[in-house]
Protein backbone atom coordinates (compact mmCIF):
# COMPACT_ATOMS: atom_id res chain seq x y z
CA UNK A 1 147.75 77.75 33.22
CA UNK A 2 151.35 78.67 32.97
CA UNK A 3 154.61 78.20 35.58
CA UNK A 4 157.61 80.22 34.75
CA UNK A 5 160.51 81.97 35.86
CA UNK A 6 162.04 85.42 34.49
CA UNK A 7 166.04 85.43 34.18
CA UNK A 8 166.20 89.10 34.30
CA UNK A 9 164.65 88.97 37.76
CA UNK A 10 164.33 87.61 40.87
CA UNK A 11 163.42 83.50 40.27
CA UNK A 12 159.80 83.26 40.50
CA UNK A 13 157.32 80.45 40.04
CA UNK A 14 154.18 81.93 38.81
CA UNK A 15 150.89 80.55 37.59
CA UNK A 16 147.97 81.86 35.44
CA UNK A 17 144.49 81.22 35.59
CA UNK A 18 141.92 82.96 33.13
CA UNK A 19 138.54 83.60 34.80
CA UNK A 20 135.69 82.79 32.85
CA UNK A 21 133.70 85.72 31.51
CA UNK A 22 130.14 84.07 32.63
CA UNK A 23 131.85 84.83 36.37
CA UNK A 24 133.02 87.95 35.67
CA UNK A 25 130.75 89.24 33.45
CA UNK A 26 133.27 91.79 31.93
CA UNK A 27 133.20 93.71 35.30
CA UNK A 28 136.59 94.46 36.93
CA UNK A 29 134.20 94.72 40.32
CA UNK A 30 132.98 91.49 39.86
CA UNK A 31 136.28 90.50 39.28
CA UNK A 32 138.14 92.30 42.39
CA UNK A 33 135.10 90.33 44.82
CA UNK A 34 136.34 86.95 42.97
CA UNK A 35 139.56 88.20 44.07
CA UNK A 36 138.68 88.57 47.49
CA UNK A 37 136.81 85.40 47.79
CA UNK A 38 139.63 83.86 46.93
CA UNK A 39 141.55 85.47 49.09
CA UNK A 40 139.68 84.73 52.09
CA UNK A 41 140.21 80.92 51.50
CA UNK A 42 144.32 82.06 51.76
CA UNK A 43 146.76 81.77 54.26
CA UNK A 44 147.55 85.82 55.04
CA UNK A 45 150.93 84.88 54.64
CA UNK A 46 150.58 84.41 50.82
CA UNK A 47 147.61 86.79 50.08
CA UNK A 48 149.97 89.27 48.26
CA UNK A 49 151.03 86.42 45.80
CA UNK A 50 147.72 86.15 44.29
CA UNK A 51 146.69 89.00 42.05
CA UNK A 52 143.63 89.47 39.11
CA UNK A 53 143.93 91.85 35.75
CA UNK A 54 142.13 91.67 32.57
CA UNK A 55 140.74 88.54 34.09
CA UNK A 56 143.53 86.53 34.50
CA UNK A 57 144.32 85.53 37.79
CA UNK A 58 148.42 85.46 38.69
CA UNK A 59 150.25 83.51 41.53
CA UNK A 60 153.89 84.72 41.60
CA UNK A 61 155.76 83.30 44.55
CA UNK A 62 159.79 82.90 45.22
CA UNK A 63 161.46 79.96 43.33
CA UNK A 64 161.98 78.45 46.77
CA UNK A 65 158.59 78.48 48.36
CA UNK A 66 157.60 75.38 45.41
CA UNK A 67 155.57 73.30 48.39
CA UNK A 68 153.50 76.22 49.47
CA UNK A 69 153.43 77.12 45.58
CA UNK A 70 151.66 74.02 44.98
CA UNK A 71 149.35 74.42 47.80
CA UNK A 72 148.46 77.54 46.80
CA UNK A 73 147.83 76.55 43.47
CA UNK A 74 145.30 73.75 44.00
CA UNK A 75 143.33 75.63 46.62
CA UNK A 76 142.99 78.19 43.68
CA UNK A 77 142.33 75.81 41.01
CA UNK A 78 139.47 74.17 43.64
CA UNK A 79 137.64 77.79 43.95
CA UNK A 80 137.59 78.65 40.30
CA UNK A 81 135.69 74.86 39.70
CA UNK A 82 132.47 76.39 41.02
CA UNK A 83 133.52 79.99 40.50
CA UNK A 84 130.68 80.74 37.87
CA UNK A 85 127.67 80.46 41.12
CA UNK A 86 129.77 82.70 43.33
CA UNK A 87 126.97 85.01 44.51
CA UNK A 88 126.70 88.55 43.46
CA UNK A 89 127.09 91.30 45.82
CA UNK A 90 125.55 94.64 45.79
CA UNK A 91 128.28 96.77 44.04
CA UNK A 92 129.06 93.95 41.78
CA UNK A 93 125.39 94.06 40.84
CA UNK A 94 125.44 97.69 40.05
CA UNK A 95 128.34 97.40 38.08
CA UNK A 96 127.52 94.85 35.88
CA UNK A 97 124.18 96.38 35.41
CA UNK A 98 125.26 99.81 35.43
CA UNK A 99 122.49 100.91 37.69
CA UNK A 100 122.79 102.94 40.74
CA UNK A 101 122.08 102.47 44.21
CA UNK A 102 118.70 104.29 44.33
CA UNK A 103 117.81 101.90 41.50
CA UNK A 104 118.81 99.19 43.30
CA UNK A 105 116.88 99.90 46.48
CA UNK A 106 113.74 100.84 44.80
CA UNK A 107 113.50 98.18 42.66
CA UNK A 108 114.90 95.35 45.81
CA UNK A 109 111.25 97.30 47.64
CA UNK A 110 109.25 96.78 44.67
CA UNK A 111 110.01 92.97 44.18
CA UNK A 112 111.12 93.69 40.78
CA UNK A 113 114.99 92.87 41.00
CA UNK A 114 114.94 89.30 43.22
CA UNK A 115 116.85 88.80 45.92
CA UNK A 116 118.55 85.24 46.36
CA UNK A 117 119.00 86.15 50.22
CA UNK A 118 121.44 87.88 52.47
CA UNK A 119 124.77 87.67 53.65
CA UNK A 120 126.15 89.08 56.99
CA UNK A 121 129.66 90.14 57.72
CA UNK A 122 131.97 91.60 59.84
CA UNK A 123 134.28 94.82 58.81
CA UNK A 124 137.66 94.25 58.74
CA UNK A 125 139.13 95.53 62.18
CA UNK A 126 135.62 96.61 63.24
CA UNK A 127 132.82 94.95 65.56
CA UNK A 128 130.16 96.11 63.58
CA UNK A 129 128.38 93.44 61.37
CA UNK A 130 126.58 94.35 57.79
CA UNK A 131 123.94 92.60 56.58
CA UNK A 132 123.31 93.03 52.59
CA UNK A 133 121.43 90.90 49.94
CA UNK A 134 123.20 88.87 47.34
CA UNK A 135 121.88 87.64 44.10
CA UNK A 136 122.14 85.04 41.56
CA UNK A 137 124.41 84.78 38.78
CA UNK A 138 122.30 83.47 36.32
CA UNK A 139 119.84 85.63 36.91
CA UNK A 140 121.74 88.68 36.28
CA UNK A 141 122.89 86.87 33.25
CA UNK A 142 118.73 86.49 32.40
CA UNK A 143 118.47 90.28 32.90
CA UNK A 144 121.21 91.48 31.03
CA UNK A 145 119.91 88.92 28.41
CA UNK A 146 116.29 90.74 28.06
CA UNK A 147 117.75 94.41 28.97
CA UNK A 148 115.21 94.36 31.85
CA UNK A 149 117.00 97.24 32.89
CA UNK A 150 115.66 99.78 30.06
CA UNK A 151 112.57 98.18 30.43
CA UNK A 152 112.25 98.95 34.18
CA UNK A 153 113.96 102.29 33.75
CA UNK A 154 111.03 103.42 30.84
CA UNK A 155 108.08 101.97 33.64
CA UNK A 156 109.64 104.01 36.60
CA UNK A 157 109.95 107.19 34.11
CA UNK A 158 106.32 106.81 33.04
CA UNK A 159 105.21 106.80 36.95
CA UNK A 160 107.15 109.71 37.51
CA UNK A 161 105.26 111.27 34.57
CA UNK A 162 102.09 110.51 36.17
CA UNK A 163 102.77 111.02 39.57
CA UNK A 164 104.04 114.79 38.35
CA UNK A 165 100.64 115.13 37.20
CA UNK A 166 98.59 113.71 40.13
CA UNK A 167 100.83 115.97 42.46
CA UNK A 168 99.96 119.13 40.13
CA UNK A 169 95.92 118.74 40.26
CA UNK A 170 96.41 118.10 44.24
CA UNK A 171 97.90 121.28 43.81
CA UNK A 172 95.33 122.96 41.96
CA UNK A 173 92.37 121.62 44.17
CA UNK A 174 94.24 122.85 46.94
CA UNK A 175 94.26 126.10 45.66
CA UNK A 176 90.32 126.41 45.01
CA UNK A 177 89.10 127.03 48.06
CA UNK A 178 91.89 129.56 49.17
CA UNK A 179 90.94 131.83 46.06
CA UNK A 180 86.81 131.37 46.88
CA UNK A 181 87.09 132.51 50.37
CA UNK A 182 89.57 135.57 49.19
CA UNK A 183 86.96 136.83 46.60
CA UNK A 184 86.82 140.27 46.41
CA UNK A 185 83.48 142.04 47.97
CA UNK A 186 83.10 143.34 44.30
CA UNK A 187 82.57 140.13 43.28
CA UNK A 188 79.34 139.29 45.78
CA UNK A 189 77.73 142.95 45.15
CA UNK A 190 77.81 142.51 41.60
CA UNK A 191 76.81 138.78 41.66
CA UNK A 192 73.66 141.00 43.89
CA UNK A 193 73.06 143.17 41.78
CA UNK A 194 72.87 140.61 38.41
CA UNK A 195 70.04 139.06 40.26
CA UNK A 196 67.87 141.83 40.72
CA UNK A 197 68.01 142.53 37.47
CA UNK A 198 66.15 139.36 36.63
CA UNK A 199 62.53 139.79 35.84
CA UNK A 200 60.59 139.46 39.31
CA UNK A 201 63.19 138.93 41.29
CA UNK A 202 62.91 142.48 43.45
CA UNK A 203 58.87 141.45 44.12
CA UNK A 204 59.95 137.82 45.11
CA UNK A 205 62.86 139.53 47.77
CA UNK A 206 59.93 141.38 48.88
CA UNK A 207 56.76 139.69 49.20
CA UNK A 208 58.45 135.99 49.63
CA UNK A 209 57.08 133.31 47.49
CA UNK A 210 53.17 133.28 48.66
CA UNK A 211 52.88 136.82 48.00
């Protein structure tokens, strides 16, 4: 943490704050929502003061504003204590795991990736509320441990494999019937005419079988 002021400039007071790397994970998504949840705990008045790059979180504020500085500054200093559990939303999730949103969904319906609840909230200037799921740090940080990704990835490309093949003998079995009832008359007459050929056959059409 740092407090300085810049001659060449306008007198600031500005303090630094590096965000751990087990809360961002290296994602500058992850680290805009830390941002935000920040944010939300903020006075609008000063939410432009507070900024986040490379991880490092930056309070600049006018030389003269030093109380609400200090305010500021601990009610930033008091999020980051916990800031490592902050829950993981949807497109942090897909950033950090670089998955996409179809792979998301799919595995959410499958049970594979595990929800740690919902949230619901309300759009900025809208009425509407949106209700998504959220997920736990350190389980993200177990999945990126074991690449469960490429493992889940390989299982869903296998079942596409086989489900290409189960589709393509519907297909065919489908199709069997269609080309027996469009036989060509040919076919029957000569199928006829192969079984009066066989040895008796013409007597047995004939007589019937007690002669």
């Amino acid at each position: 943490m740092s407090m300085s002021s810049n001659k060449n400039s306008p007198a600031k007071l500005v303090q630094e704050w590096q965000v751990p790397n087990a809360a961002t994970f290296g994602s500058s998504v992850r680290s805009r929502g830390i941002l935000l949840e920040i944010l939300s705990r903020l006075p609008s008045t000063v939410k432009k003061s507070l900024g986040i790059k490379g991880g490092v979180l930056t309070l600049s504020m006018p030389e003269d504003a030093t109380k609400e500085f200090r305010s500021v500054s601990a009610v930033v200093s008091k999020a980051l204590e916990d800031i490592e559990s902050l829950p993981i939303i949807p497109r942090e999730i897909e950033d950090i795991l670089s998955i996409k949103t179809a792979e998301r969904h799919r595995w959410l319906k499958d049970s594979r990736l595990q929800s740690a609840g919902t949230r619901t909230v309300r759009l900025r200037g809208r009425a509407k509320q949106v209700t998504f799921h959220i997920f736990d740090p350190r389980y993200i940080e177990d999945l990126l441990d074991r690449d469960q990704v490429t493992i889940w990835r390989e299982d869903d490309a296998i079942k596409a494999a086989e489900n290409r093949v189960w589709a393509s003998e519907k297909r065919a079995l489908k199709r069997k019937p269609v080309a027996a009832k469009t036989r060509p008359a040919s076919d029957k007459s000569d199928e006829d005419d192969a079984r009066f050929k066989l040895k008796g056959w013409a007597e047995f059409e004939r007589d019937g079988p007690l002669g």
